[in-house]
N, C-alpha and C. Protein backbone atom coordinates (compact mmCIF):
# COMPACT_ATOMS: atom_id res chain seq x y z
N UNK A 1 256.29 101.79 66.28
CA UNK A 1 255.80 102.96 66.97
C UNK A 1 254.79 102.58 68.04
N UNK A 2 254.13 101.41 67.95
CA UNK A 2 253.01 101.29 68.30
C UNK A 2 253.42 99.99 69.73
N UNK A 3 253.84 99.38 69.28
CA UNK A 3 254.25 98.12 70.01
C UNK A 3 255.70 98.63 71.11
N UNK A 4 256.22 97.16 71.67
CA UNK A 4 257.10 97.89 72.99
C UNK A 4 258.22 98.14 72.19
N UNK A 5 258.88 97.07 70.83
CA UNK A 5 259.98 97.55 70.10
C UNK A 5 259.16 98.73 69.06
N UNK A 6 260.83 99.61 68.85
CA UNK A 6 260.32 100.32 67.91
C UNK A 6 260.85 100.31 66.48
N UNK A 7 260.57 99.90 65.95
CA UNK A 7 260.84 100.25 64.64
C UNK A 7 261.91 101.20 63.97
N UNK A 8 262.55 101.21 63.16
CA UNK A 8 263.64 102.43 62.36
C UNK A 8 261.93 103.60 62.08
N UNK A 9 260.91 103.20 61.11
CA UNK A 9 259.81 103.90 60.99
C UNK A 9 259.29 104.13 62.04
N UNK A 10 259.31 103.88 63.11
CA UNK A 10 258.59 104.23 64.88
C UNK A 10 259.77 105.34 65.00
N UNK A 11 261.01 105.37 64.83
CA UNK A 11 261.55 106.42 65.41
C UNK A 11 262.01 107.17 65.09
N UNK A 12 261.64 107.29 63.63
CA UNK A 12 261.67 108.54 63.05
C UNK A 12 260.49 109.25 63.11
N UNK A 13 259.03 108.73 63.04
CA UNK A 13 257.73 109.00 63.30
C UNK A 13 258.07 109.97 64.87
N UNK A 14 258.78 109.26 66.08
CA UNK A 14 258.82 109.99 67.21
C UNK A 14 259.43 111.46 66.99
N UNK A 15 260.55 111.35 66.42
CA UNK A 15 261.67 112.39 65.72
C UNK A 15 260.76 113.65 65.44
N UNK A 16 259.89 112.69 63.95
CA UNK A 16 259.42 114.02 63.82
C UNK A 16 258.19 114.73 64.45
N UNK A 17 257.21 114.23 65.00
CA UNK A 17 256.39 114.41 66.08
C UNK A 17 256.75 115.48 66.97
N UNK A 18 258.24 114.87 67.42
CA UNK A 18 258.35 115.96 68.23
C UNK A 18 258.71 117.34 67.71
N UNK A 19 259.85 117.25 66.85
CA UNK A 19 260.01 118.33 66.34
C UNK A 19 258.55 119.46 65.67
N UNK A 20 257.78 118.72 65.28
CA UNK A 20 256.42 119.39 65.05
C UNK A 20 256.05 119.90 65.94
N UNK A 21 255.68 119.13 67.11
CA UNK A 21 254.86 119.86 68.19
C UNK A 21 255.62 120.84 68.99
N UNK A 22 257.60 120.85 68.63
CA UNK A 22 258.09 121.89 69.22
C UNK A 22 257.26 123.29 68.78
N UNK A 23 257.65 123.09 67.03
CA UNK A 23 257.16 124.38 66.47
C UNK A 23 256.06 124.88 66.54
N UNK A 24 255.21 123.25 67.18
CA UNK A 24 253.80 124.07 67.37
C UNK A 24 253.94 125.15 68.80
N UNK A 25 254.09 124.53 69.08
CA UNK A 25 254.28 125.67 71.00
C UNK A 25 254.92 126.80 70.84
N UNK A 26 256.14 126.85 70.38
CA UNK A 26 256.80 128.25 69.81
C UNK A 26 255.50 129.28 68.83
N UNK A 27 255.31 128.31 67.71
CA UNK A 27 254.55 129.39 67.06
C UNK A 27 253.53 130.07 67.47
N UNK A 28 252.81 128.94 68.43
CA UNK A 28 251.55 129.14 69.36
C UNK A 28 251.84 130.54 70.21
N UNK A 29 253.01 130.38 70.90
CA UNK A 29 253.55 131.21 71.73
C UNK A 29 253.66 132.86 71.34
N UNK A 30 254.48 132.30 70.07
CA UNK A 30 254.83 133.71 69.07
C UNK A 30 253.77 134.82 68.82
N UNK A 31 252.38 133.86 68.56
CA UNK A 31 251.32 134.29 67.77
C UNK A 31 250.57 135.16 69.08
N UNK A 32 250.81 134.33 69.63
CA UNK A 32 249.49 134.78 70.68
C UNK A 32 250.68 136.26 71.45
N UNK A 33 251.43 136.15 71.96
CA UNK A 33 252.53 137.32 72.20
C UNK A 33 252.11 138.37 71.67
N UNK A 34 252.52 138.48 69.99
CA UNK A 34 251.92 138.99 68.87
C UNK A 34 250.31 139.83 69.08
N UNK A 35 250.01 138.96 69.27
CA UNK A 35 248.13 139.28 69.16
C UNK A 35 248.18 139.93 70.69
N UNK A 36 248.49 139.62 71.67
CA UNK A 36 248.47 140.61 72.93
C UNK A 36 248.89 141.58 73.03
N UNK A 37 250.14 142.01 72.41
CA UNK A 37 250.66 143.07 72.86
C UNK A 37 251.19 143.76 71.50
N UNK A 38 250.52 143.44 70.25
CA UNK A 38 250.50 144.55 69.28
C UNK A 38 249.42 144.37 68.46
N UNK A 39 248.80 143.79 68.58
CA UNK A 39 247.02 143.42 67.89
C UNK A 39 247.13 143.89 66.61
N UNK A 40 247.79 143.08 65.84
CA UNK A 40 248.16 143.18 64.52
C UNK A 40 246.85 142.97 63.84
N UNK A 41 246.77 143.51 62.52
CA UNK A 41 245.21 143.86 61.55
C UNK A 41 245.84 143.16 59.76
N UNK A 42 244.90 142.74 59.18
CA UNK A 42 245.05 142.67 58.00
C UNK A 42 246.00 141.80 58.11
N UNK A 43 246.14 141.69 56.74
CA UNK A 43 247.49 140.43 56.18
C UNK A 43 248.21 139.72 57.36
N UNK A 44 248.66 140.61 57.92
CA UNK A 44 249.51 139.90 59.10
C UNK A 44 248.72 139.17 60.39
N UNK A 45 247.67 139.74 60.45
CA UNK A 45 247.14 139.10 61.22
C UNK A 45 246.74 137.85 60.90
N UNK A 46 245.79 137.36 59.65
CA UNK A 46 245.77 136.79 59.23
C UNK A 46 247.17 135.35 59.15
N UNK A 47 248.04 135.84 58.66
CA UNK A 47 249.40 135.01 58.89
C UNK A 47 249.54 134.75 60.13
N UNK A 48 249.34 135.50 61.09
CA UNK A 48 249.99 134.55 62.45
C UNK A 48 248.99 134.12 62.94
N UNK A 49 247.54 134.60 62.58
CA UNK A 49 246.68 133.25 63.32
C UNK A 49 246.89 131.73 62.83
N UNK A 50 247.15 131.83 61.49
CA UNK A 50 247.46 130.57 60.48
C UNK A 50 248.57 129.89 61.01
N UNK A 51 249.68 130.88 61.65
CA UNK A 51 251.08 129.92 61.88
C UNK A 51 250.98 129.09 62.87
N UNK A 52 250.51 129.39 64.19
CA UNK A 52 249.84 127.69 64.63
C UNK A 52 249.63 126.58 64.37
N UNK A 53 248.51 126.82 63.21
CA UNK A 53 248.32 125.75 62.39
C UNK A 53 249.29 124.74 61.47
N UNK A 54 250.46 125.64 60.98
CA UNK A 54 251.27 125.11 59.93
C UNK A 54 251.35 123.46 60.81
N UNK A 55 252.46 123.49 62.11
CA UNK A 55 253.12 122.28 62.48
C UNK A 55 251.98 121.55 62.63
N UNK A 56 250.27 121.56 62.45
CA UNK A 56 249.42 120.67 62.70
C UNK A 56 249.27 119.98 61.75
N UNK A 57 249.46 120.77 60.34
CA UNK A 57 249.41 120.05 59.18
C UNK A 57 250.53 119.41 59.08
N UNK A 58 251.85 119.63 59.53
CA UNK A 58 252.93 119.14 59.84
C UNK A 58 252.67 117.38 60.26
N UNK A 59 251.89 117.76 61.82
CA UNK A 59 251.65 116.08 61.75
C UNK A 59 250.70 115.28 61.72
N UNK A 60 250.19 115.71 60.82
CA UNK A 60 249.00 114.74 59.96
C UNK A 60 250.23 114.07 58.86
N UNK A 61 251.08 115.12 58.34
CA UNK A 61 252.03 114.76 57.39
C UNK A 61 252.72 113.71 57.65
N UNK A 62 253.35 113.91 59.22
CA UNK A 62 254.15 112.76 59.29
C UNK A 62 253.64 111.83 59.88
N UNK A 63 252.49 111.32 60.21
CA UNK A 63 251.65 110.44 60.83
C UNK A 63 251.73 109.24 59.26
N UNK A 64 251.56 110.38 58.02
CA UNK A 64 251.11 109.75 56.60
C UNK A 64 252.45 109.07 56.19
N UNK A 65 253.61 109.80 56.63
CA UNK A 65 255.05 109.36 56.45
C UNK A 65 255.45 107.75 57.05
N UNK A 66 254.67 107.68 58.27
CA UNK A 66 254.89 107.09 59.32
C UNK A 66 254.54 105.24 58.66
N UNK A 67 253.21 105.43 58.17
CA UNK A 67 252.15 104.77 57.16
C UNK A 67 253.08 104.30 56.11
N UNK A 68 253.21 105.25 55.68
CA UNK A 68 254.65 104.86 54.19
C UNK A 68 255.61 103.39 54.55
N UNK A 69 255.97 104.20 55.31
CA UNK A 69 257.51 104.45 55.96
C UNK A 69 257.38 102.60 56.83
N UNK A 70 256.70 102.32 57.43
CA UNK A 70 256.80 101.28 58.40
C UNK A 70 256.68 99.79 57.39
N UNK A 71 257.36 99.15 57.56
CA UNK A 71 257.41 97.76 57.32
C UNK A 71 256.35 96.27 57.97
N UNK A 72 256.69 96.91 58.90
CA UNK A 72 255.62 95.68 60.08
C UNK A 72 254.20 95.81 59.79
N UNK A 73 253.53 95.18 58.98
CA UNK A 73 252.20 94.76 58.72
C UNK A 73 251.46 95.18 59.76
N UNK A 74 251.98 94.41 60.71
CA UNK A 74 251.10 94.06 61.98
C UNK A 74 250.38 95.82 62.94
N UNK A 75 251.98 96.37 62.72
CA UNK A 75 252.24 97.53 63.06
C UNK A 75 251.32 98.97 62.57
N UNK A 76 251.66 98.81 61.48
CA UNK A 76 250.68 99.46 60.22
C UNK A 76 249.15 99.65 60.54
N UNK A 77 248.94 98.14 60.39
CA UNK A 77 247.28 98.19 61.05
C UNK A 77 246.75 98.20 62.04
N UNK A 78 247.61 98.34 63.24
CA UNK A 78 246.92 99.16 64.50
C UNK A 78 247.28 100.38 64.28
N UNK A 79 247.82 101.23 63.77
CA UNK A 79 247.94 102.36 63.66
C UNK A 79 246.83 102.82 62.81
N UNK A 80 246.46 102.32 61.16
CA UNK A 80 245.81 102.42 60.58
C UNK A 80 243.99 102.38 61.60
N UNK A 81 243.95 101.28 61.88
CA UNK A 81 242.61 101.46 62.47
C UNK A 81 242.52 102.18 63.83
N UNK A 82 243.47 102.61 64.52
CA UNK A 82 243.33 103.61 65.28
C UNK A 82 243.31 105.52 65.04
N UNK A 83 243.74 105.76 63.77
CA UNK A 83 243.54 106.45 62.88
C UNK A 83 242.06 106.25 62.21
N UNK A 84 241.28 105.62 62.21
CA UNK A 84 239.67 105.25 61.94
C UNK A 84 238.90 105.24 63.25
N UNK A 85 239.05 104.72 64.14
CA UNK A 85 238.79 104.64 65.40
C UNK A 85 238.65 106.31 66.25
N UNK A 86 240.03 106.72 65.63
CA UNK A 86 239.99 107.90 65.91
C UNK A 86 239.38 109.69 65.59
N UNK A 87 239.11 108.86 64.32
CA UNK A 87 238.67 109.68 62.91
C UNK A 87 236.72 109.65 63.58
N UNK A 88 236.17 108.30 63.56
CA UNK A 88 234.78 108.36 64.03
C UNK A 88 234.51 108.58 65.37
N UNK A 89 235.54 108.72 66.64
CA UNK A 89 235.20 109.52 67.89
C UNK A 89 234.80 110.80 67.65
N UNK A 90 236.02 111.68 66.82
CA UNK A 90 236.07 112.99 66.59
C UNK A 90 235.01 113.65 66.13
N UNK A 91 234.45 112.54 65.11
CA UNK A 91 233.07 113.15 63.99
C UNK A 91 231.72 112.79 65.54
N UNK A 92 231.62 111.74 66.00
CA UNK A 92 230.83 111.68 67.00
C UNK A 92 230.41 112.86 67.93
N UNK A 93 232.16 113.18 68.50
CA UNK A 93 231.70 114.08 69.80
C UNK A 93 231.56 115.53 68.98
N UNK A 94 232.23 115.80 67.97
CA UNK A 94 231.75 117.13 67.18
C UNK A 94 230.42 117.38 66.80
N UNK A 95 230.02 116.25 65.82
CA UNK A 95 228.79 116.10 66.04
C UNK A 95 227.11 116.19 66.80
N UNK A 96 227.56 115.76 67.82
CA UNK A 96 226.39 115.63 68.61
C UNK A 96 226.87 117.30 70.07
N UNK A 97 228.21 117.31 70.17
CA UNK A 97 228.48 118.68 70.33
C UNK A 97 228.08 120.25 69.46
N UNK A 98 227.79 119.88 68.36
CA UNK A 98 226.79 120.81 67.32
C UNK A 98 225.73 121.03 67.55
N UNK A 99 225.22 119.71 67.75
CA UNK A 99 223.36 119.60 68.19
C UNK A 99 223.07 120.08 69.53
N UNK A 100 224.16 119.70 70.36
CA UNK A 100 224.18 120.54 71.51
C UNK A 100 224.09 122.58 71.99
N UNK A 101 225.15 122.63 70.93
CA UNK A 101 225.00 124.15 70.41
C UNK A 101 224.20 124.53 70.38
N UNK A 102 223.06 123.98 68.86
CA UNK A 102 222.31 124.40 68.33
C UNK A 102 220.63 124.56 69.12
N UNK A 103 220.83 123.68 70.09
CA UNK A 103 219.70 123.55 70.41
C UNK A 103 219.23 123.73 72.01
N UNK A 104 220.55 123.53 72.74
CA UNK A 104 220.47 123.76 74.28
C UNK A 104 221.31 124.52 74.51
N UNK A 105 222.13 125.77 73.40
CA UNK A 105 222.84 126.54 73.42
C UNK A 105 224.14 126.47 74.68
N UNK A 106 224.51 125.21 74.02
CA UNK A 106 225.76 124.84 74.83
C UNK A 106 227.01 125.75 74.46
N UNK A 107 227.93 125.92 75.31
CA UNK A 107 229.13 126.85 74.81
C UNK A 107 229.79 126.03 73.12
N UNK A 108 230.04 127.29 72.95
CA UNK A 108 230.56 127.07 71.41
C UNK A 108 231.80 126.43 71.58
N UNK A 109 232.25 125.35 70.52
CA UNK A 109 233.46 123.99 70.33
C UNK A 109 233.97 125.37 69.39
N UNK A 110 235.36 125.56 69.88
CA UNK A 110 235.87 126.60 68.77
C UNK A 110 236.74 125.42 67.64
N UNK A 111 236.84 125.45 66.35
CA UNK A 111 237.46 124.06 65.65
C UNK A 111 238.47 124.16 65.88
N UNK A 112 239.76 124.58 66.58
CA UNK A 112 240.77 124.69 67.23
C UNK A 112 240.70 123.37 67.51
N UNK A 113 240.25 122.91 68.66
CA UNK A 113 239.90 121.95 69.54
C UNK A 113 239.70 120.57 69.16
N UNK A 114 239.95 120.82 67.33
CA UNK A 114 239.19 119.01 66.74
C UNK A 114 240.11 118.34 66.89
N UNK A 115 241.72 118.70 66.56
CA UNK A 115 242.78 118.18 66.09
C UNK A 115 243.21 117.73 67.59
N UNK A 116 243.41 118.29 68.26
CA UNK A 116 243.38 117.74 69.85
C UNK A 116 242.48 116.81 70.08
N UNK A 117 241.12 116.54 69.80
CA UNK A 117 240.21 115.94 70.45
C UNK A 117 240.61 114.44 69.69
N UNK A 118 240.90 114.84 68.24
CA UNK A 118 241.33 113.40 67.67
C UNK A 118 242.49 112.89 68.19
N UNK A 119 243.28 113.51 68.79
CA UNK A 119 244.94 113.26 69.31
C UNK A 119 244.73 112.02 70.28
N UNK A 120 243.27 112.87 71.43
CA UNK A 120 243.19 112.15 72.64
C UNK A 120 242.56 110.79 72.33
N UNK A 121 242.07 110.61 71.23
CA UNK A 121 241.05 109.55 70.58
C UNK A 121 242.33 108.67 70.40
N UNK A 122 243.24 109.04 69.59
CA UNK A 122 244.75 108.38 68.92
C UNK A 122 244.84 107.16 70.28
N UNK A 123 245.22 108.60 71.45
CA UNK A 123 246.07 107.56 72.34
C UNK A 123 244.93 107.12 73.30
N UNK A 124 244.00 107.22 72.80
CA UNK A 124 242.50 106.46 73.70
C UNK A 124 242.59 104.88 73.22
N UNK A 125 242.85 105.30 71.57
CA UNK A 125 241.87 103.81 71.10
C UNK A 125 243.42 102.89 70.99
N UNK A 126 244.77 103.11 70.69
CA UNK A 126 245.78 102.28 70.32
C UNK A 126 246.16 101.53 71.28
N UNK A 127 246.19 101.70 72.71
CA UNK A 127 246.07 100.68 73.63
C UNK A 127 245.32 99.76 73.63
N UNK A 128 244.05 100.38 73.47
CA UNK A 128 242.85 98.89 73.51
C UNK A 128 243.16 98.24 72.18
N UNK A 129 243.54 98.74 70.83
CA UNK A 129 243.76 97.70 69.66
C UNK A 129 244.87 97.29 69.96
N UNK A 130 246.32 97.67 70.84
CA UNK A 130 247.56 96.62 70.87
C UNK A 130 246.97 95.76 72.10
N UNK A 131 245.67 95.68 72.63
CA UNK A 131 245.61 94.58 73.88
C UNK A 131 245.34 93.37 73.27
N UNK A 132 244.33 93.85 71.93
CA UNK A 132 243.82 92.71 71.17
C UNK A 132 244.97 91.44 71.07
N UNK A 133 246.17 92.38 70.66
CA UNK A 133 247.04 91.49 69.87
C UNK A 133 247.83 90.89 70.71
N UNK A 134 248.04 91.09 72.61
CA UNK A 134 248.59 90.64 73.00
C UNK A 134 248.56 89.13 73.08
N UNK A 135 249.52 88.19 73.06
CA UNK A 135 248.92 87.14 73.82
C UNK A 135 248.95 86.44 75.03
């Protein structure tokens, strides 16, 4: 997944990725449609703010599949520590984006925004760990 070949586990990881983030955009789409032009209350509302979310948990899932799933050592652990790499950007800029809030009443981080912010971290930090390994 990570390197220029891909793997049988790299391309099913792509497979399902995408298919996730289809359903994310549709549902995204659906929901918000929904919420504009019939401002649904109670239970239901509730449910379609949530359905967004489903395909996110979706690919955390298959990120974990991905982990399983891959053979190449080598492979594994740039993914693995870019998944850490990525994990302590997120807590960083949330973080000190809180203190920001709290104290110089910076605009509010809605938590929408974490799972994205770690995404951009993903494909921030896995280049610089596959440069390591070039030779």
């Amino acid at each position: 997944m990570f390197g220029c070949a891909i793997s049988p586990a790299g391309r099913r990881y792509v497979h399902r990725i995408g298919i996730t983030m289809l359903v994310y955009a549709l549902f995204l789409v659906v929901s918000g449609m929904i919420f504009l032009h019939l401002h649904p209350t109670g239970p239901l509302a509730y449910a379609l703010a949530i359905l967004p979310a489903l395909p996110i948990l979706g690919e955390i899932a298959v990120f974990g599949l991905y982990l399983r799933e891959e053979k190449d050592e080598l492979q594994r652990a740039i993914a693995v520590e870019a998944l850490l790499w990525s994990i302590g950007g997120t807590l960083s800029v949330t973080t000190v984006w809180g203190f920001l809030e709290s104290f110089v009443r910076a605009p509010h981080l809605q938590a929408m925004w974490i799972f994205p912010i770690f995404c951009v971290f993903i494909g921030l930090s896995t280049p610089l760990i596959m440069a390591r390994y070039r030779g």
